[in-house]
PDB file of N, CA and C in Angstrom:
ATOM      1  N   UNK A   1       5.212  -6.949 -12.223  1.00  0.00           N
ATOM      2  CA  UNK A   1       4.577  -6.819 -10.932  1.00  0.00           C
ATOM      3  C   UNK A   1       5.309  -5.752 -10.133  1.00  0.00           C
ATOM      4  N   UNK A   2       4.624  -5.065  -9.348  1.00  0.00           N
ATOM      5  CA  UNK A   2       4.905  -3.668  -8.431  1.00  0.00           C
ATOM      6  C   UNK A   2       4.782  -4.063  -7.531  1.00  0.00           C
ATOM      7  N   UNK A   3       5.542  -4.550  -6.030  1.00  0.00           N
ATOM      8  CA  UNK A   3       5.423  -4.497  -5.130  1.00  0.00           C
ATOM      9  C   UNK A   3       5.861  -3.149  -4.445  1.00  0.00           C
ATOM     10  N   UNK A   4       5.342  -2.531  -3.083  1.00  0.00           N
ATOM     11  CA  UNK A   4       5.420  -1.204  -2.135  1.00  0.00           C
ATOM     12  C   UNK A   4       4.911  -1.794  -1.091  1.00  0.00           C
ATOM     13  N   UNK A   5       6.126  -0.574  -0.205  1.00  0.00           N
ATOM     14  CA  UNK A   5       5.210  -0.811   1.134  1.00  0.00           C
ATOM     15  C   UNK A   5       4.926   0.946   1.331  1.00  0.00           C
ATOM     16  N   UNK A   6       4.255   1.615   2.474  1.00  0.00           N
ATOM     17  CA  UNK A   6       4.120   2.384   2.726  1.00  0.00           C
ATOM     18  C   UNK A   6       3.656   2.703   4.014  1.00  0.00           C
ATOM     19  N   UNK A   7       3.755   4.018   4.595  1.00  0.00           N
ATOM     20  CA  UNK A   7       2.688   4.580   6.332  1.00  0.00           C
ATOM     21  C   UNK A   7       1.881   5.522   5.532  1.00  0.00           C
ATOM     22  N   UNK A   8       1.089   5.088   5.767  1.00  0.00           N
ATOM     23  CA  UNK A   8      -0.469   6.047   5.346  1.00  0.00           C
ATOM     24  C   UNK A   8      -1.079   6.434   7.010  1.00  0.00           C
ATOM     25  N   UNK A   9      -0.881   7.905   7.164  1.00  0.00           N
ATOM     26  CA  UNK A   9      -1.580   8.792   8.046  1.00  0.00           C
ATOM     27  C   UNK A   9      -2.640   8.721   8.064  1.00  0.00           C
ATOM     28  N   UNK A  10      -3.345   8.989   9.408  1.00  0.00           N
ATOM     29  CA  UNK A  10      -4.622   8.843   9.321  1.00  0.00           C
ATOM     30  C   UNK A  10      -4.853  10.148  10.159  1.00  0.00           C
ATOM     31  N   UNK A  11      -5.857  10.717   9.445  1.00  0.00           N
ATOM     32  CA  UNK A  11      -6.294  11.996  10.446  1.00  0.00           C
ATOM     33  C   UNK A  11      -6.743  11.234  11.806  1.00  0.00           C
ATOM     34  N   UNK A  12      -6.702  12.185  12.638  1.00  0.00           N
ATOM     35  CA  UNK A  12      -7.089  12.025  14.023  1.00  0.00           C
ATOM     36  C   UNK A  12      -8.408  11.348  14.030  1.00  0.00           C
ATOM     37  N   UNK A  13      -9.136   9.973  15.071  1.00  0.00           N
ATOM     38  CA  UNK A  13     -10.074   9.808  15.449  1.00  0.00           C
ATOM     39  C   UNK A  13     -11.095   9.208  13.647  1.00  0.00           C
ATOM     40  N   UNK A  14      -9.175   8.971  12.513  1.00  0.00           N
ATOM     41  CA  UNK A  14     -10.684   8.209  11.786  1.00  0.00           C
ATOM     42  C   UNK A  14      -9.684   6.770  10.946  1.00  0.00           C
ATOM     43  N   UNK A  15      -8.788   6.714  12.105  1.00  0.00           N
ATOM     44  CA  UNK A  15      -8.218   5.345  11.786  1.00  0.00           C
ATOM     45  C   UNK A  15      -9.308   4.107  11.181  1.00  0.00           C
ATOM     46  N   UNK A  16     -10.194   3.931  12.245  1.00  0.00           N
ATOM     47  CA  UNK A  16     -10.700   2.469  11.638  1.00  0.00           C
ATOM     48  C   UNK A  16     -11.611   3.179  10.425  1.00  0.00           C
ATOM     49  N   UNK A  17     -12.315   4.109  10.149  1.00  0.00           N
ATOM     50  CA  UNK A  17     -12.824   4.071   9.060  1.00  0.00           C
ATOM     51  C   UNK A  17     -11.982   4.208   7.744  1.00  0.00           C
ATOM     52  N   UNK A  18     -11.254   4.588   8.039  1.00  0.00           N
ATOM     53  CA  UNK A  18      -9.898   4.701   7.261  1.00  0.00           C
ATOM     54  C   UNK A  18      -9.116   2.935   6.574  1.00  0.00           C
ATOM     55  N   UNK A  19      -9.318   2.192   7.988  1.00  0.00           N
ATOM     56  CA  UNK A  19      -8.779   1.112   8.038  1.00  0.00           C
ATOM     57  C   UNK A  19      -9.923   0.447   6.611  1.00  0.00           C
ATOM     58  N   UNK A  20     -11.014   0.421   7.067  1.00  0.00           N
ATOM     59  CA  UNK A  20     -12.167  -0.388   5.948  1.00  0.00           C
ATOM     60  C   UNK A  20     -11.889  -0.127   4.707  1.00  0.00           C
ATOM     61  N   UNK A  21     -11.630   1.645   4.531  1.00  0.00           N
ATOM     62  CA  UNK A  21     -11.971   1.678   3.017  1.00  0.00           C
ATOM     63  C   UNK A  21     -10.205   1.612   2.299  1.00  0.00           C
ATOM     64  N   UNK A  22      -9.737   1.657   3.170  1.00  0.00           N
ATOM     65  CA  UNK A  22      -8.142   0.167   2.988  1.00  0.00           C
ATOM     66  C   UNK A  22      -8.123  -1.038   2.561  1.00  0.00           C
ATOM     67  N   UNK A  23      -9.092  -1.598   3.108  1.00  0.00           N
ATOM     68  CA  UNK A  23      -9.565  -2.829   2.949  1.00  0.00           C
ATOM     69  C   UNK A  23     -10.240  -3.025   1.491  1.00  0.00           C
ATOM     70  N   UNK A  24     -10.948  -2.063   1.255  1.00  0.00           N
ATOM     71  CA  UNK A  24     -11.385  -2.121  -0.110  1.00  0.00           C
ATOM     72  C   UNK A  24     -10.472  -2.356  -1.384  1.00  0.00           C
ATOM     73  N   UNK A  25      -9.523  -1.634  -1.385  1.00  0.00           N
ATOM     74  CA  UNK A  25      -8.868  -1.230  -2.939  1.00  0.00           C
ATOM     75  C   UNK A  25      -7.815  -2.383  -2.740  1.00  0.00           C
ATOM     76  N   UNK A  26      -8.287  -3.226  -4.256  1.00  0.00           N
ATOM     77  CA  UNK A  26      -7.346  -4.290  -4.405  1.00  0.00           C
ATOM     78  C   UNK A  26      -5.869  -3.860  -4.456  1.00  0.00           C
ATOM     79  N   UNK A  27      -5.293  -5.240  -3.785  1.00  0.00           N
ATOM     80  CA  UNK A  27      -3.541  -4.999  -4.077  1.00  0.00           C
ATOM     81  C   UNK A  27      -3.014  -4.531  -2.638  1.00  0.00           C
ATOM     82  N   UNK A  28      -3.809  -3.926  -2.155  1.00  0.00           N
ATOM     83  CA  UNK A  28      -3.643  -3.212  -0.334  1.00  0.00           C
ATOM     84  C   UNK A  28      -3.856  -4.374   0.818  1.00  0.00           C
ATOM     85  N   UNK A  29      -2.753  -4.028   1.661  1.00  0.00           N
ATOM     86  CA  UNK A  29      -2.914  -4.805   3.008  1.00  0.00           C
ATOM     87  C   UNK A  29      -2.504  -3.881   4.119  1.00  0.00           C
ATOM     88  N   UNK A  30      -3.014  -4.089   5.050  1.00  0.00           N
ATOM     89  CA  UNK A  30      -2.329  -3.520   6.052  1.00  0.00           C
ATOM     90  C   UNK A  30      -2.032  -4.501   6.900  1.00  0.00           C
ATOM     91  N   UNK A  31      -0.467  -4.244   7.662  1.00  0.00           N
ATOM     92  CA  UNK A  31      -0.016  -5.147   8.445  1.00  0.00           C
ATOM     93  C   UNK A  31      -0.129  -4.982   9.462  1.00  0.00           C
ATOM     94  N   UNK A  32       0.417  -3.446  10.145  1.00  0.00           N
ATOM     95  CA  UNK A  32       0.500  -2.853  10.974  1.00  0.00           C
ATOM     96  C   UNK A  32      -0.044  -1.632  11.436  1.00  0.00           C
ATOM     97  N   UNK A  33      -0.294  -1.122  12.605  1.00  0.00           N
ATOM     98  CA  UNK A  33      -0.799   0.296  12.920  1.00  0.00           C
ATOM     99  C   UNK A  33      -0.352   0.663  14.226  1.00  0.00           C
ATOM    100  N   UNK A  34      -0.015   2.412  14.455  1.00  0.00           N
ATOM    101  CA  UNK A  34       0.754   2.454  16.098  1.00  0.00           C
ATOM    102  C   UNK A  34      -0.798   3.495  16.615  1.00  0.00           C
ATOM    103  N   UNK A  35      -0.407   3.671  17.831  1.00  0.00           N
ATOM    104  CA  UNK A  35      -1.535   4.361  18.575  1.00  0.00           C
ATOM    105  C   UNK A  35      -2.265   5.730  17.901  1.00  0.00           C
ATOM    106  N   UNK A  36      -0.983   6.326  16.750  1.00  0.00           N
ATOM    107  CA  UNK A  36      -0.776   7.587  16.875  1.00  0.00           C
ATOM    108  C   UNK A  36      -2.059   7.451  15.365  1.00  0.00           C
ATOM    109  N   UNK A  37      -1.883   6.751  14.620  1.00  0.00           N
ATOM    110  CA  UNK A  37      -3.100   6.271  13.450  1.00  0.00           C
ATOM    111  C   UNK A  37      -2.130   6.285  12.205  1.00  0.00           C
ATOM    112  N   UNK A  38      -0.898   5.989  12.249  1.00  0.00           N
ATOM    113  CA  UNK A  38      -0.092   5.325  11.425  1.00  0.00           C
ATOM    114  C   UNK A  38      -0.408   3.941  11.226  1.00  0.00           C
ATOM    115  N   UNK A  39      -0.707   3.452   9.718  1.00  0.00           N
ATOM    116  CA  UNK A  39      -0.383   2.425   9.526  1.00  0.00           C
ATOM    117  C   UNK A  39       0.346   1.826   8.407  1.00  0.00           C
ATOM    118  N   UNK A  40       1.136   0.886   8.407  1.00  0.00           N
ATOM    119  CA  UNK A  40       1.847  -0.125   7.482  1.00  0.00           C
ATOM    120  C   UNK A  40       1.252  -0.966   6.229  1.00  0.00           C
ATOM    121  N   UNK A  41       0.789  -0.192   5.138  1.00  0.00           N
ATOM    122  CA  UNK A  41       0.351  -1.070   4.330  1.00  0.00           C
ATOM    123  C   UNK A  41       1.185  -1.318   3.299  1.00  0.00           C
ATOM    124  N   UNK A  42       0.958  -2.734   2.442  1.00  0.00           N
ATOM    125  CA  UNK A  42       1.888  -2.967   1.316  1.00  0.00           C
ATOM    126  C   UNK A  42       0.543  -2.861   0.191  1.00  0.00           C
ATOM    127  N   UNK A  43       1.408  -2.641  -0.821  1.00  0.00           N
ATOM    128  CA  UNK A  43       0.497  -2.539  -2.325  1.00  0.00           C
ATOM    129  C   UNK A  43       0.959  -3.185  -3.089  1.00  0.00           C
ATOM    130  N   UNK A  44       0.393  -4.264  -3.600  1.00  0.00           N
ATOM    131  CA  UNK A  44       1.027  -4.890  -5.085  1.00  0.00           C
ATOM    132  C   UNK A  44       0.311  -4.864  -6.279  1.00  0.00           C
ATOM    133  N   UNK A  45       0.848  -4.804  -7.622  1.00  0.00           N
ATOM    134  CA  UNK A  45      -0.067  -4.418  -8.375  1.00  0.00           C
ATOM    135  C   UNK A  45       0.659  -4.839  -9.716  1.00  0.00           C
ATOM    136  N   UNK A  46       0.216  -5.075 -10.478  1.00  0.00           N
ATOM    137  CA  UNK A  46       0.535  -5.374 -12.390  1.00  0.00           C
ATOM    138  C   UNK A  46       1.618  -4.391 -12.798  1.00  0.00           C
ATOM    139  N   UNK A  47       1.322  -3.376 -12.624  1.00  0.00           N
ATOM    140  CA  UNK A  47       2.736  -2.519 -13.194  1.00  0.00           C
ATOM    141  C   UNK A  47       3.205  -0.815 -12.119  1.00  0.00           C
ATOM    142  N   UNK A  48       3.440  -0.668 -12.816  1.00  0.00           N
ATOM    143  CA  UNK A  48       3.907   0.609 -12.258  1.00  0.00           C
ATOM    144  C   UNK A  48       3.068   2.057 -12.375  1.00  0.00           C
ATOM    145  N   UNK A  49       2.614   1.965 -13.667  1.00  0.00           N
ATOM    146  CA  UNK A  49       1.176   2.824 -13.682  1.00  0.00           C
ATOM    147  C   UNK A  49       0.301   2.436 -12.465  1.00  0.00           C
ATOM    148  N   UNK A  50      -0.205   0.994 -12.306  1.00  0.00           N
ATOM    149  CA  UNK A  50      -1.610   0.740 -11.332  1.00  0.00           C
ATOM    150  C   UNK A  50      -1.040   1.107 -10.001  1.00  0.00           C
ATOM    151  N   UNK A  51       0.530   1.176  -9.645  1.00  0.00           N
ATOM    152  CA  UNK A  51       0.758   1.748  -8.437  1.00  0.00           C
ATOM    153  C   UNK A  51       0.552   2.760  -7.988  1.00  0.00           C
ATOM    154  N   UNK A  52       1.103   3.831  -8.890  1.00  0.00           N
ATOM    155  CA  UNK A  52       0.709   5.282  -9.212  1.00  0.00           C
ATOM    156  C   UNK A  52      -1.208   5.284  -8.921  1.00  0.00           C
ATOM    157  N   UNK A  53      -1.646   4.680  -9.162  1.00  0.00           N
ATOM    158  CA  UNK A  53      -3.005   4.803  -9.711  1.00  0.00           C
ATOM    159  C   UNK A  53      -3.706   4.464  -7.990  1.00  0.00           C
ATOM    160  N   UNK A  54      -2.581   3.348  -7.478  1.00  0.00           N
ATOM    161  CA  UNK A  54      -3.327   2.890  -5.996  1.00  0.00           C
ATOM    162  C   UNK A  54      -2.584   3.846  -4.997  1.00  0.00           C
ATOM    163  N   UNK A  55      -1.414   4.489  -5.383  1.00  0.00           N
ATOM    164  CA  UNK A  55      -1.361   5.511  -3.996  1.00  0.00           C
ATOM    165  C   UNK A  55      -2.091   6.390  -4.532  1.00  0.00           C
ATOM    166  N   UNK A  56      -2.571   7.369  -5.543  1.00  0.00           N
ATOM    167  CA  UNK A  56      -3.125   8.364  -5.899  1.00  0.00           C
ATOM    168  C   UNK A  56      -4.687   8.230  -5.119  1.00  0.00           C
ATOM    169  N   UNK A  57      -4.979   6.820  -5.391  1.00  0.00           N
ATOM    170  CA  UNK A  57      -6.473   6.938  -4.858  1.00  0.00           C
ATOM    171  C   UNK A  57      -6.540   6.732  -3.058  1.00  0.00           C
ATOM    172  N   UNK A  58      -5.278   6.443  -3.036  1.00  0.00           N
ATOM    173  CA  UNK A  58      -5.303   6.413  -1.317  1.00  0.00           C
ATOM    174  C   UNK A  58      -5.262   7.303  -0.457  1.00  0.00           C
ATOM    175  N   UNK A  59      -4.308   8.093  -1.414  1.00  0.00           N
ATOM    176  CA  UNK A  59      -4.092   9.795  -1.075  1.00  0.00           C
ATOM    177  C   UNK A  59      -5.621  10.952  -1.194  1.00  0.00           C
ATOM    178  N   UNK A  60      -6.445   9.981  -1.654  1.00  0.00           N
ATOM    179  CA  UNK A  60      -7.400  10.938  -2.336  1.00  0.00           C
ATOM    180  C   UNK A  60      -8.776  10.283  -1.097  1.00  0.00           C
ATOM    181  N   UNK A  61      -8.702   9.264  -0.121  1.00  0.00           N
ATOM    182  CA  UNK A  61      -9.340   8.688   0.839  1.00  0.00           C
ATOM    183  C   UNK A  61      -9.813   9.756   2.032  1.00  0.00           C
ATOM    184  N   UNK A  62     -10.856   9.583   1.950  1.00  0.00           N
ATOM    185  CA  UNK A  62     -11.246  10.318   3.203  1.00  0.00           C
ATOM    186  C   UNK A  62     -10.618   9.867   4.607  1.00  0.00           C
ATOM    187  N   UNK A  63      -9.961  10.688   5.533  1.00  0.00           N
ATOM    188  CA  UNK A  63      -9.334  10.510   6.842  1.00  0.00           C
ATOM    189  C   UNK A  63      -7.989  10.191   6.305  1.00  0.00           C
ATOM    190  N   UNK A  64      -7.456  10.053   5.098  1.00  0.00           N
ATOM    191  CA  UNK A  64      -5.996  10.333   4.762  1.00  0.00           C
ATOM    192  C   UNK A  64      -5.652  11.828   5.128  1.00  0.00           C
ATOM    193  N   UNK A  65      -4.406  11.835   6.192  1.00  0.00           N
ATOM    194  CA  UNK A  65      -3.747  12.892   6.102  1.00  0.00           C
ATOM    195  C   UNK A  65      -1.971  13.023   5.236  1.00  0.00           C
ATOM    196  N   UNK A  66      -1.504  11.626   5.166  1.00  0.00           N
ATOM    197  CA  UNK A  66      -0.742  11.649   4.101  1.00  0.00           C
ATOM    198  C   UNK A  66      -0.131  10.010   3.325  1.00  0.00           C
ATOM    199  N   UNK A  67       0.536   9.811   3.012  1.00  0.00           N
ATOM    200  CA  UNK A  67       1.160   8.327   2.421  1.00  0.00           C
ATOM    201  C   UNK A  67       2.315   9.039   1.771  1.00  0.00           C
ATOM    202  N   UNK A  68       3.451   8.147   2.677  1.00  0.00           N
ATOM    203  CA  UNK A  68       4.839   7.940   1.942  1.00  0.00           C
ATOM    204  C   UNK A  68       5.606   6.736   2.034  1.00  0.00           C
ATOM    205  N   UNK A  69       5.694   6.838   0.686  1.00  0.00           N
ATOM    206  CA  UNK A  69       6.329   5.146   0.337  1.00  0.00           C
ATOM    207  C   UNK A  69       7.621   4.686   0.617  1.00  0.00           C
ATOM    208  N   UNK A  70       8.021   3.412   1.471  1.00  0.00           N
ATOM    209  CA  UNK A  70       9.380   3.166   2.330  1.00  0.00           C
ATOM    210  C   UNK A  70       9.713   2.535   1.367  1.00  0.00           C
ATOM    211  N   UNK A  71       9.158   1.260   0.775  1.00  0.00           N
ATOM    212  CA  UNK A  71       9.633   0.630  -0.320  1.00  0.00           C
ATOM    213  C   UNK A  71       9.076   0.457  -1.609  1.00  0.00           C
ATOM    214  N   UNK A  72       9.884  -0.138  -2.856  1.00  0.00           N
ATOM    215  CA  UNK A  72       9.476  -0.383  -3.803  1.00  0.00           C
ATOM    216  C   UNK A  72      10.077  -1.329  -5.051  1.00  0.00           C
ATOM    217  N   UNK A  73       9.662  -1.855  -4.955  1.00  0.00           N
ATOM    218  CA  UNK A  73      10.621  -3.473  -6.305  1.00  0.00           C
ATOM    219  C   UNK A  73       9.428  -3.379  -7.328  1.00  0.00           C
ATOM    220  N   UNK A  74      10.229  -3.651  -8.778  1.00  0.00           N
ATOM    221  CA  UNK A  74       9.714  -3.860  -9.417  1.00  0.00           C
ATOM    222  C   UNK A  74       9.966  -4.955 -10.096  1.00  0.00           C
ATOM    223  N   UNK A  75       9.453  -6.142 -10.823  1.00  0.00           N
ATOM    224  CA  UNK A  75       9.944  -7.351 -11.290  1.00  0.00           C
ATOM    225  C   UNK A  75       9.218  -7.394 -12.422  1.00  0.00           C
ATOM    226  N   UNK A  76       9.670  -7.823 -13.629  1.00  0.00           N
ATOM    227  CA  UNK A  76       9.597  -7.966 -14.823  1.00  0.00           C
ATOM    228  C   UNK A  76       8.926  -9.049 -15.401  1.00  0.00           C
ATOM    229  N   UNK A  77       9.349  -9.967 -14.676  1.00  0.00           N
ATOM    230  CA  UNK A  77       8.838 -11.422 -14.863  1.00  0.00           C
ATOM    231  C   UNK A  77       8.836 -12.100 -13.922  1.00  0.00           C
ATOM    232  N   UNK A  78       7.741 -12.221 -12.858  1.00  0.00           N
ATOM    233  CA  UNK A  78       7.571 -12.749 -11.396  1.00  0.00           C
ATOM    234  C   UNK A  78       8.038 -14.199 -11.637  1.00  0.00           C
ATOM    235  N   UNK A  79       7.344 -15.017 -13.076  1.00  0.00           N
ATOM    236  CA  UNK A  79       7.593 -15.990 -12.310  1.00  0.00           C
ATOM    237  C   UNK A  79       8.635 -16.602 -12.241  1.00  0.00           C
ATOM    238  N   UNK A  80       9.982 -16.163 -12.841  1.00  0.00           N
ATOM    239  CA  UNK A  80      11.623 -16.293 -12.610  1.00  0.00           C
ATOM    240  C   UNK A  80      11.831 -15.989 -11.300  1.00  0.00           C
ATOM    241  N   UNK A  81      11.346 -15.652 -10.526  1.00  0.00           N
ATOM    242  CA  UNK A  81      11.676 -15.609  -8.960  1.00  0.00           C
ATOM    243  C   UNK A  81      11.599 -16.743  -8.364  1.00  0.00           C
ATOM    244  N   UNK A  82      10.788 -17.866  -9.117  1.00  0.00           N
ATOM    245  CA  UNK A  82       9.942 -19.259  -8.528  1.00  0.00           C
ATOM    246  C   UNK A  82      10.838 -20.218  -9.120  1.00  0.00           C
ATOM    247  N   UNK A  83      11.911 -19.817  -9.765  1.00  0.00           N
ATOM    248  CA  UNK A  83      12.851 -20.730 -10.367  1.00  0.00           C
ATOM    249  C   UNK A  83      14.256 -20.726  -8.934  1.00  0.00           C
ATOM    250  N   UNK A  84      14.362 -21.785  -9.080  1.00  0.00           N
ATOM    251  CA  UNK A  84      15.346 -22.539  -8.173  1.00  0.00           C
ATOM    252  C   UNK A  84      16.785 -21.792  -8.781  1.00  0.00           C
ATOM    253  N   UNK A  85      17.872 -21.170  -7.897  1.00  0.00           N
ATOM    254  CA  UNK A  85      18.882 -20.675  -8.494  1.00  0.00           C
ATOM    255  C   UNK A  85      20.272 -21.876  -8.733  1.00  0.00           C
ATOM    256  N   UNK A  86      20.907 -22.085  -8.959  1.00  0.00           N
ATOM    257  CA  UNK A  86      21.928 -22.803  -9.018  1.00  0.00           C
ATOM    258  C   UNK A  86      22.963 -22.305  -8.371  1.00  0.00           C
TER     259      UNK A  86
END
């Protein structure tokens, strides 16, 4: 599993349409957004290819002016995270 977070730019005046077709592509959330049409989305996804594959197509969104990624974990076997540590 691929977890990311990222600020995906939004050209001027096309935030919310921007925001919807965000909404579309599995694995995407947005948390946050500032006045300026920055917003905070995270991406999670099966591997590390489908990440590649979900910023590429985000980057490729109409009213994207850019996406750069703040974070990124990758985990091997999620469900060892759900195990109790000693």
């Amino acid at each position: 599993m691929n977890i990311s977070s990222a600020i995906v730019y939004a050209k001027p005046g096309q935030e919310q349409a921007l925001r919807a077709h965000l909404a579309q592509v599995q694995g995407v959330e947005i948390h946050a957004s500032t006045d300026d049409g920055k917003l905070i989305v995270t991406i999670e996804s099966e591997n590390d290819r489908s990440a590649v594959d979900a910023y590429e197509a985000i980057e490729r969104m109409n009213g994207v002016l850019s996406i750069a990624m703040i974070f990124q974990q990758t985990e091997s076997n999620p469900d060892q995270e759900l195990m109790k540590c000693k």
